[in-house]
PDB file of N, CA and C in Angstrom:
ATOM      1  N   UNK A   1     162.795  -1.670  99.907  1.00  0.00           N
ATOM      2  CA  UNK A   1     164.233  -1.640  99.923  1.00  0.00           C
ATOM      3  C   UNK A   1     164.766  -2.608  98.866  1.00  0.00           C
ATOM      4  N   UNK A   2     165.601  -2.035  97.803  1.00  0.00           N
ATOM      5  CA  UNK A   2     166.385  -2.965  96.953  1.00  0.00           C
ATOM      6  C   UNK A   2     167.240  -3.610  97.556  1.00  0.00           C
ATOM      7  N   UNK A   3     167.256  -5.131  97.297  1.00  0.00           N
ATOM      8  CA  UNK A   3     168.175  -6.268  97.657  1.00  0.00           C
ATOM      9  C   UNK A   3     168.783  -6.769  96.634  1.00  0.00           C
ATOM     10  N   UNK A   4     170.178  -6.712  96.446  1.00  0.00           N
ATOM     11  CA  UNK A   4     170.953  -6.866  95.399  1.00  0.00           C
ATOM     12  C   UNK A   4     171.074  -8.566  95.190  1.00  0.00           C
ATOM     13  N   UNK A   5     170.921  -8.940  94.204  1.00  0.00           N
ATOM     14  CA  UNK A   5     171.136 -10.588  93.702  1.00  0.00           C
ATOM     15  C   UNK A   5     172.360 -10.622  93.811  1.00  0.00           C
ATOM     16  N   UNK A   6     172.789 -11.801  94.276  1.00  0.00           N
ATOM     17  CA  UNK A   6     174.427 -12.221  94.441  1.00  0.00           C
ATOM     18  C   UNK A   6     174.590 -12.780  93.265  1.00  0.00           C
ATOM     19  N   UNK A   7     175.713 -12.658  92.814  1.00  0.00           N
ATOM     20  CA  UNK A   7     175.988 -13.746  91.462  1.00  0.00           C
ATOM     21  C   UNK A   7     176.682 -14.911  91.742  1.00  0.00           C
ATOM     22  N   UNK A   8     175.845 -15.550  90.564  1.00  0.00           N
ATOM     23  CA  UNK A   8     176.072 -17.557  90.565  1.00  0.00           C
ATOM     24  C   UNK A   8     177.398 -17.085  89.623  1.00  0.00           C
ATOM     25  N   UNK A   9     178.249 -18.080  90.759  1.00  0.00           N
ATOM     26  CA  UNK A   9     179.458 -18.534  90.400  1.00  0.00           C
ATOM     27  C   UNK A   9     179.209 -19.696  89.817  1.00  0.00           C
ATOM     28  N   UNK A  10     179.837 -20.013  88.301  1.00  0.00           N
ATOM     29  CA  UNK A  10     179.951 -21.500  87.339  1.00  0.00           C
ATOM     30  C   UNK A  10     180.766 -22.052  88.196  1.00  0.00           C
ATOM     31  N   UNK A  11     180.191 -23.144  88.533  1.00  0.00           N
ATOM     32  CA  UNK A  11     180.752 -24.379  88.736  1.00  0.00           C
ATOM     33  C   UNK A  11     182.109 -25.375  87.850  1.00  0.00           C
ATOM     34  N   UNK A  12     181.499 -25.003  86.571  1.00  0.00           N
ATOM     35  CA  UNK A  12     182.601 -25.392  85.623  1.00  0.00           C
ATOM     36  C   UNK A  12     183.558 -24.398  84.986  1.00  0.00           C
ATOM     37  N   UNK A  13     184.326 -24.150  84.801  1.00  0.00           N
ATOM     38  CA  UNK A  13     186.077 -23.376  84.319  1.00  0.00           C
ATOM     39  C   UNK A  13     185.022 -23.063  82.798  1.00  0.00           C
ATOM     40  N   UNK A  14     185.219 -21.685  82.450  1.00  0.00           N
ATOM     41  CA  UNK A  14     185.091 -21.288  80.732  1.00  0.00           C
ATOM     42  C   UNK A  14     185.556 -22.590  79.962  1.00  0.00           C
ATOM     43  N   UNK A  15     186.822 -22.668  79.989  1.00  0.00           N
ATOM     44  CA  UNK A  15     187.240 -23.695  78.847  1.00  0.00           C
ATOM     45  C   UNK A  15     186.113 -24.896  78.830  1.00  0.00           C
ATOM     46  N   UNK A  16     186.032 -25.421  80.013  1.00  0.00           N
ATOM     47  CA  UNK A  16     185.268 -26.969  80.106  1.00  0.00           C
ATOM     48  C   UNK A  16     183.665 -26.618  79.987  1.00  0.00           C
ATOM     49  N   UNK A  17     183.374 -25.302  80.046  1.00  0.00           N
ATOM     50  CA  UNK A  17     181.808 -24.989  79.589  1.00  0.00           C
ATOM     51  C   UNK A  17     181.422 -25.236  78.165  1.00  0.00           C
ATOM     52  N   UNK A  18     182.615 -24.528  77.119  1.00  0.00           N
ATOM     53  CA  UNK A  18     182.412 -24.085  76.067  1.00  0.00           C
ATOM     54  C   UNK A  18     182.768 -25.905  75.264  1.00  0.00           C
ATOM     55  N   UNK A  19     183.467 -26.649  75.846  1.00  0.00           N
ATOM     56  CA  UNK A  19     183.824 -28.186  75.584  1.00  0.00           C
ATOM     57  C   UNK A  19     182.341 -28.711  75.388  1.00  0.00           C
ATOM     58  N   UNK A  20     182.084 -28.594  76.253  1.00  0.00           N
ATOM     59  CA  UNK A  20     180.298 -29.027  77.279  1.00  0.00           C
ATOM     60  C   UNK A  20     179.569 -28.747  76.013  1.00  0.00           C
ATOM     61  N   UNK A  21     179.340 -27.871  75.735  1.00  0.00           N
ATOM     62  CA  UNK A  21     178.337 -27.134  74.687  1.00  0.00           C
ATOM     63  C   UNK A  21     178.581 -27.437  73.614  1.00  0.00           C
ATOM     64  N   UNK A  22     180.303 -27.552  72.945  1.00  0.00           N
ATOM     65  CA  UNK A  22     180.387 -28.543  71.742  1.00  0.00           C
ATOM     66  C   UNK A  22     180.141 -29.086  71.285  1.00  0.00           C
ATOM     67  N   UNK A  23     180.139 -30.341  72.632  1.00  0.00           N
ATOM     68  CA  UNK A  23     180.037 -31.613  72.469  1.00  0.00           C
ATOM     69  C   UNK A  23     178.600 -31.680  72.460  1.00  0.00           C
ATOM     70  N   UNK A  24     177.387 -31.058  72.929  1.00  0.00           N
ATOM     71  CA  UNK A  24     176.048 -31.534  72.997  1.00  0.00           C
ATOM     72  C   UNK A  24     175.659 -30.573  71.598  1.00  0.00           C
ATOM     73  N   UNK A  25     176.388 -30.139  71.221  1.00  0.00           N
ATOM     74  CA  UNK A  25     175.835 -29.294  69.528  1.00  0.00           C
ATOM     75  C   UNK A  25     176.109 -30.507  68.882  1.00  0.00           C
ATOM     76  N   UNK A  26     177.443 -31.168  68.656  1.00  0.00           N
ATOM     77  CA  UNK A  26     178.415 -32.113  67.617  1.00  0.00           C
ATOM     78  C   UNK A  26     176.663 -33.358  68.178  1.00  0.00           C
ATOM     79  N   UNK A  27     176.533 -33.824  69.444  1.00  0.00           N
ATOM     80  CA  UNK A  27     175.851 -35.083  69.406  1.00  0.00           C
ATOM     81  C   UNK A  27     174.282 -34.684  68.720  1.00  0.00           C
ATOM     82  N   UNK A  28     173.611 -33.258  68.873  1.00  0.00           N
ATOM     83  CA  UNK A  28     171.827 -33.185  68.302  1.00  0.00           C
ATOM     84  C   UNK A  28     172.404 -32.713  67.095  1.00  0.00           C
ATOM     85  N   UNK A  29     173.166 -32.419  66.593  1.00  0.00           N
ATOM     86  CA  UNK A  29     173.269 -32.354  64.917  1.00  0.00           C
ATOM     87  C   UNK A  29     173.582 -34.109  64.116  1.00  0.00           C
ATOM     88  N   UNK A  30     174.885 -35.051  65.088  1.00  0.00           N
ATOM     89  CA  UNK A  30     174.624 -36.076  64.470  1.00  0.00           C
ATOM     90  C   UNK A  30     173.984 -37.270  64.782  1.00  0.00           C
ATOM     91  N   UNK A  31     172.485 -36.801  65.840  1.00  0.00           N
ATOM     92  CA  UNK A  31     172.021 -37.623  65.889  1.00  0.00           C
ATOM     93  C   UNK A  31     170.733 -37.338  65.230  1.00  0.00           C
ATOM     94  N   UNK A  32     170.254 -38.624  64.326  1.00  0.00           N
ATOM     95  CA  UNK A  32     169.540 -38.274  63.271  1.00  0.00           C
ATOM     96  C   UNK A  32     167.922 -38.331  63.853  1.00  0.00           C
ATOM     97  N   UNK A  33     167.376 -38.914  64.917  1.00  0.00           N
ATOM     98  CA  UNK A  33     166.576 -38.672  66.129  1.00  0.00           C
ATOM     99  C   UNK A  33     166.191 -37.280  65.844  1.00  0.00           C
ATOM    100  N   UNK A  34     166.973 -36.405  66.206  1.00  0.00           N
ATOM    101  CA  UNK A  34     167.000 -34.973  66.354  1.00  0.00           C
ATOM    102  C   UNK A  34     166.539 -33.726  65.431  1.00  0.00           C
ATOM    103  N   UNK A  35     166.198 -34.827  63.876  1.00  0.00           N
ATOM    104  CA  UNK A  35     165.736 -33.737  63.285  1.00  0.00           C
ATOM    105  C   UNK A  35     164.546 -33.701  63.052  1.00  0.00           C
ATOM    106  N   UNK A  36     163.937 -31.819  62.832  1.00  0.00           N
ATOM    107  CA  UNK A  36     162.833 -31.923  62.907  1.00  0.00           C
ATOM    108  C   UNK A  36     162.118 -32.440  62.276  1.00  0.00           C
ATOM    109  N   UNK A  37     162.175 -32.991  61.128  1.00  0.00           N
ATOM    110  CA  UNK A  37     161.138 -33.241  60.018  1.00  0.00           C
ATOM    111  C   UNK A  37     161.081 -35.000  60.153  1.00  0.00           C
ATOM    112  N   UNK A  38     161.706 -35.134  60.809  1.00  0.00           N
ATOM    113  CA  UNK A  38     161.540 -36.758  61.226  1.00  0.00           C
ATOM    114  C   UNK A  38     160.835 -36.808  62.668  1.00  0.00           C
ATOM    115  N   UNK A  39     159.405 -37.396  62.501  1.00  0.00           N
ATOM    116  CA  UNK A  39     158.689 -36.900  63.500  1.00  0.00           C
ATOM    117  C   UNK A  39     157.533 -37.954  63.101  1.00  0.00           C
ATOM    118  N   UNK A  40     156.579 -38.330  64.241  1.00  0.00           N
ATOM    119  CA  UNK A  40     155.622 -39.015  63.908  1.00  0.00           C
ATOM    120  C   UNK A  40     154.435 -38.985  62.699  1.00  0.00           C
ATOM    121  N   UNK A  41     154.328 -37.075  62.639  1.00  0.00           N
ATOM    122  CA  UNK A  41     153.005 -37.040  62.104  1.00  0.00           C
ATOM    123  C   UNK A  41     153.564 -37.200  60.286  1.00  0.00           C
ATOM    124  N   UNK A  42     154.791 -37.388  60.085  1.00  0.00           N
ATOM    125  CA  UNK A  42     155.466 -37.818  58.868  1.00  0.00           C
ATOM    126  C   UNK A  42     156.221 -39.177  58.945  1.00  0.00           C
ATOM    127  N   UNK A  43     156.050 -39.698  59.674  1.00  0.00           N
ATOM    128  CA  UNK A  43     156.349 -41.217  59.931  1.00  0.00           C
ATOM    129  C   UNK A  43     155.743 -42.094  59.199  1.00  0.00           C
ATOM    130  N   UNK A  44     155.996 -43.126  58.339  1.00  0.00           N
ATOM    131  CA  UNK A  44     154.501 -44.355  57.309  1.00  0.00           C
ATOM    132  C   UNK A  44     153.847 -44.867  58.190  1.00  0.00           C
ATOM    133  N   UNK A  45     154.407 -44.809  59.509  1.00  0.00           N
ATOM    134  CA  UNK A  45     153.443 -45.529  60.482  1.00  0.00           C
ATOM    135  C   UNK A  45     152.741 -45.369  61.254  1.00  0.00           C
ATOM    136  N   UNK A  46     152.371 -43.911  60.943  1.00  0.00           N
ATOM    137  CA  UNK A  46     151.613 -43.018  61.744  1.00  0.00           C
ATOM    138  C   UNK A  46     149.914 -43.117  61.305  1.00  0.00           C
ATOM    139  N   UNK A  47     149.197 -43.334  61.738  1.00  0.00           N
ATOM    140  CA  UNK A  47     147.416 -43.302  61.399  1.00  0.00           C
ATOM    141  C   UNK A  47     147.450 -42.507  62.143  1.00  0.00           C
ATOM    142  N   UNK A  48     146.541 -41.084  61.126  1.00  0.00           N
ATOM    143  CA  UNK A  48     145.768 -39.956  61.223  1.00  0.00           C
ATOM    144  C   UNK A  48     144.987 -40.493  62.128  1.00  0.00           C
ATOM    145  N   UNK A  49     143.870 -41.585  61.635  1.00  0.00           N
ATOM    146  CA  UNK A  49     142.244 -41.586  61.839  1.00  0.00           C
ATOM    147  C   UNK A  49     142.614 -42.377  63.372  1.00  0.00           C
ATOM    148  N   UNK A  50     143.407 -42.770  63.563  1.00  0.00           N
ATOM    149  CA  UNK A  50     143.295 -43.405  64.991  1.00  0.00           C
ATOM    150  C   UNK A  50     144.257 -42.697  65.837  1.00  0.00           C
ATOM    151  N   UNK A  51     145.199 -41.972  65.189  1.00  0.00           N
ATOM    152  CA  UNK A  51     146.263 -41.304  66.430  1.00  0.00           C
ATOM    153  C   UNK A  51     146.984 -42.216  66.869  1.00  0.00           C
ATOM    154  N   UNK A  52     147.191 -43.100  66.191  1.00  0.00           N
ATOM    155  CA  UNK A  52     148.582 -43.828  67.651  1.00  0.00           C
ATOM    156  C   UNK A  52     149.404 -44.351  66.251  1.00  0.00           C
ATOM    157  N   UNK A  53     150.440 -44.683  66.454  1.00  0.00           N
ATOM    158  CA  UNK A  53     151.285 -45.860  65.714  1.00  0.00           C
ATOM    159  C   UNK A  53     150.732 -47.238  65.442  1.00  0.00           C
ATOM    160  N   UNK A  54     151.027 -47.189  64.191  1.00  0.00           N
ATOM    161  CA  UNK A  54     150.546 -48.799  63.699  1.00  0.00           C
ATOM    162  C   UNK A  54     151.565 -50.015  63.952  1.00  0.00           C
ATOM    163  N   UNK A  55     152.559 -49.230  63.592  1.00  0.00           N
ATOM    164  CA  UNK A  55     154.201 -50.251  64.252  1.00  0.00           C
ATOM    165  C   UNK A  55     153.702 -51.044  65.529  1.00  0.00           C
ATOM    166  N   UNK A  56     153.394 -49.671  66.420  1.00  0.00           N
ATOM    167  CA  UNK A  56     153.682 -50.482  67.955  1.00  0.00           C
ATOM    168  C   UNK A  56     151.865 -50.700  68.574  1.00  0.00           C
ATOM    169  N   UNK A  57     150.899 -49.871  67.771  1.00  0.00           N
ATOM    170  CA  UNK A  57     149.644 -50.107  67.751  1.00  0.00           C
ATOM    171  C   UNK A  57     149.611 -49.463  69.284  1.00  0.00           C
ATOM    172  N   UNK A  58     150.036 -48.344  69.788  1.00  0.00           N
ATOM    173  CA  UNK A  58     150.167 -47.416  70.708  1.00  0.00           C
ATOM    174  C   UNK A  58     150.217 -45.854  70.552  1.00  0.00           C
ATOM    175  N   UNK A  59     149.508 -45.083  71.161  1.00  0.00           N
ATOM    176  CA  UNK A  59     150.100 -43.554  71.195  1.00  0.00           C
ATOM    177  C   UNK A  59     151.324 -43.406  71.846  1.00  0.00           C
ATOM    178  N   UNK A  60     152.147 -43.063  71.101  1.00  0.00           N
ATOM    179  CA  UNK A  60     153.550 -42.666  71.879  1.00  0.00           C
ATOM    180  C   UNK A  60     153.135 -41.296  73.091  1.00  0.00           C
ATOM    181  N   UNK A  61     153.991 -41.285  73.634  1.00  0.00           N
ATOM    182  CA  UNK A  61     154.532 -40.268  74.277  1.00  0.00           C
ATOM    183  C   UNK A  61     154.683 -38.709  73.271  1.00  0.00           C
ATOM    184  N   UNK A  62     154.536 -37.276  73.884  1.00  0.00           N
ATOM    185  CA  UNK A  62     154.730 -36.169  73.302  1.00  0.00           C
ATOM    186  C   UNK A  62     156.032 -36.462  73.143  1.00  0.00           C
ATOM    187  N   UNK A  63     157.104 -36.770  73.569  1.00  0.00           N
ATOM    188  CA  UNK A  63     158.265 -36.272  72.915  1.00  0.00           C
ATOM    189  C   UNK A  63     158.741 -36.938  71.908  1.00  0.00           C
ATOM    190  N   UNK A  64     157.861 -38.067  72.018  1.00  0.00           N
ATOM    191  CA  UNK A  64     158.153 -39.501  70.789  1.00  0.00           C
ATOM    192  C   UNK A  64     157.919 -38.266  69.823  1.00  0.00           C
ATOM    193  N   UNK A  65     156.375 -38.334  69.856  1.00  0.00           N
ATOM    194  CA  UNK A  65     155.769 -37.857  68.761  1.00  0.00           C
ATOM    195  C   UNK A  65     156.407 -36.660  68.405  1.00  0.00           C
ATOM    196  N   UNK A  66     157.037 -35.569  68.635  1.00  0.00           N
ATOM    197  CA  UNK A  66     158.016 -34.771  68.375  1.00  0.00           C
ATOM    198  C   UNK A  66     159.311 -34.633  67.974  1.00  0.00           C
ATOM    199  N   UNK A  67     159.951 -35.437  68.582  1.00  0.00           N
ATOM    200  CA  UNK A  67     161.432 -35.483  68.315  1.00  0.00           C
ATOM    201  C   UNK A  67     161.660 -37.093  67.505  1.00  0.00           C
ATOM    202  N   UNK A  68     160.417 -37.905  67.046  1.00  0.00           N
ATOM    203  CA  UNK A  68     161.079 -38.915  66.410  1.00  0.00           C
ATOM    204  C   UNK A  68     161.470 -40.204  67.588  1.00  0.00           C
ATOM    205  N   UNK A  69     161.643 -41.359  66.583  1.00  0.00           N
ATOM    206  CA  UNK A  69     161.770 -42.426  67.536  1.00  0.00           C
ATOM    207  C   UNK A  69     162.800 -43.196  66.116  1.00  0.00           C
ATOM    208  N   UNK A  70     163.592 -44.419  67.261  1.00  0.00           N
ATOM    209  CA  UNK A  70     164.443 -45.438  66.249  1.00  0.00           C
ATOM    210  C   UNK A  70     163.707 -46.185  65.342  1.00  0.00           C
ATOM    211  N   UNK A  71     162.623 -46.370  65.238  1.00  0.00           N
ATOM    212  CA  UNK A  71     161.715 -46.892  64.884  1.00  0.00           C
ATOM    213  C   UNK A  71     161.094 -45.795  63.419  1.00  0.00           C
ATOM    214  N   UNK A  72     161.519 -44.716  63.059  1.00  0.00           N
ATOM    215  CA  UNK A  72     161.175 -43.977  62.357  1.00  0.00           C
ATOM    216  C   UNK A  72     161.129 -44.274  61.013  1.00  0.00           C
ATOM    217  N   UNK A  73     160.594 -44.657  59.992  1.00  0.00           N
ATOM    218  CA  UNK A  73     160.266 -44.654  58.317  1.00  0.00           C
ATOM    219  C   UNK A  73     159.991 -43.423  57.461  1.00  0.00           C
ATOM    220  N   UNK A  74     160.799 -42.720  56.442  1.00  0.00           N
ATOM    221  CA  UNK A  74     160.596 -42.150  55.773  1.00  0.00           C
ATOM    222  C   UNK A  74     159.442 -42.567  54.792  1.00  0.00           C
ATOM    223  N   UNK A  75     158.499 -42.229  54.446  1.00  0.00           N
ATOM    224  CA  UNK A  75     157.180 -42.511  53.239  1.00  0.00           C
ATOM    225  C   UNK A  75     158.153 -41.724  52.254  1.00  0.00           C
ATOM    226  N   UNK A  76     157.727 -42.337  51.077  1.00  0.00           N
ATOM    227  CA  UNK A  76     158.063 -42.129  49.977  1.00  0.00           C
ATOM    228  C   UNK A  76     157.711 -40.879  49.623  1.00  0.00           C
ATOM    229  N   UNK A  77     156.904 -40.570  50.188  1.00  0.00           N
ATOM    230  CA  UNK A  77     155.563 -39.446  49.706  1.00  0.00           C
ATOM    231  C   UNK A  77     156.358 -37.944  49.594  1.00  0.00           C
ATOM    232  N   UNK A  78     156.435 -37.345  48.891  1.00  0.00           N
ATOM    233  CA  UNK A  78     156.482 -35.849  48.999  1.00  0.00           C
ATOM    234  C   UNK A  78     155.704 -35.007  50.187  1.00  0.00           C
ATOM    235  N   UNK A  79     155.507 -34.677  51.390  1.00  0.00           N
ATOM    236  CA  UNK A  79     154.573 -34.187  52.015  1.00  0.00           C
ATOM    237  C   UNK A  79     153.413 -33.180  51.566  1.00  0.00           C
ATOM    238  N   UNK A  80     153.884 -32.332  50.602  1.00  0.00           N
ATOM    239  CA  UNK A  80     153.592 -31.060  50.226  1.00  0.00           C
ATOM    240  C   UNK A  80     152.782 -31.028  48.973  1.00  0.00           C
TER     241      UNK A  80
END
């Protein structure tokens, strides 16, 4: 027997959704954390041969190592 799904009522009003969503686009675009290419395994302080950070002489966390940390250094280096 088919049982029909009830629909989820938003909690928040259209207007104050679409505010919501603005505002968290406007903050991961200007927060510089957020971009991809700023990331550990392009970090100067990153060691290949040992895997962890030389800065803090620790393996970060996956999301460190993904999304970047305050602690981040551009290398001079061209990657490519």
């Amino acid at each position: 027997m088919y049982k029909q799904p009830k629909p989820i009522i938003r909690a928040v009003p259209h207007g104050d959704l679409f505010s919501t969503i603005n505002d968290s686009i406007r903050k991961y675009i200007t927060n510089s954390n957020n971009h991809p290419f700023q990331n550990c395994l392009n970090c100067k302080h990153w060691s290949f041969e040992k895997d962890l950070c030389n800065k803090f002489g620790a393996r970060p966390p996956t999301e460190i190592i993904v999304y970047s940390c305050s602690a981040y250094e551009d290398g001079e280096e061209i990657p490519f």
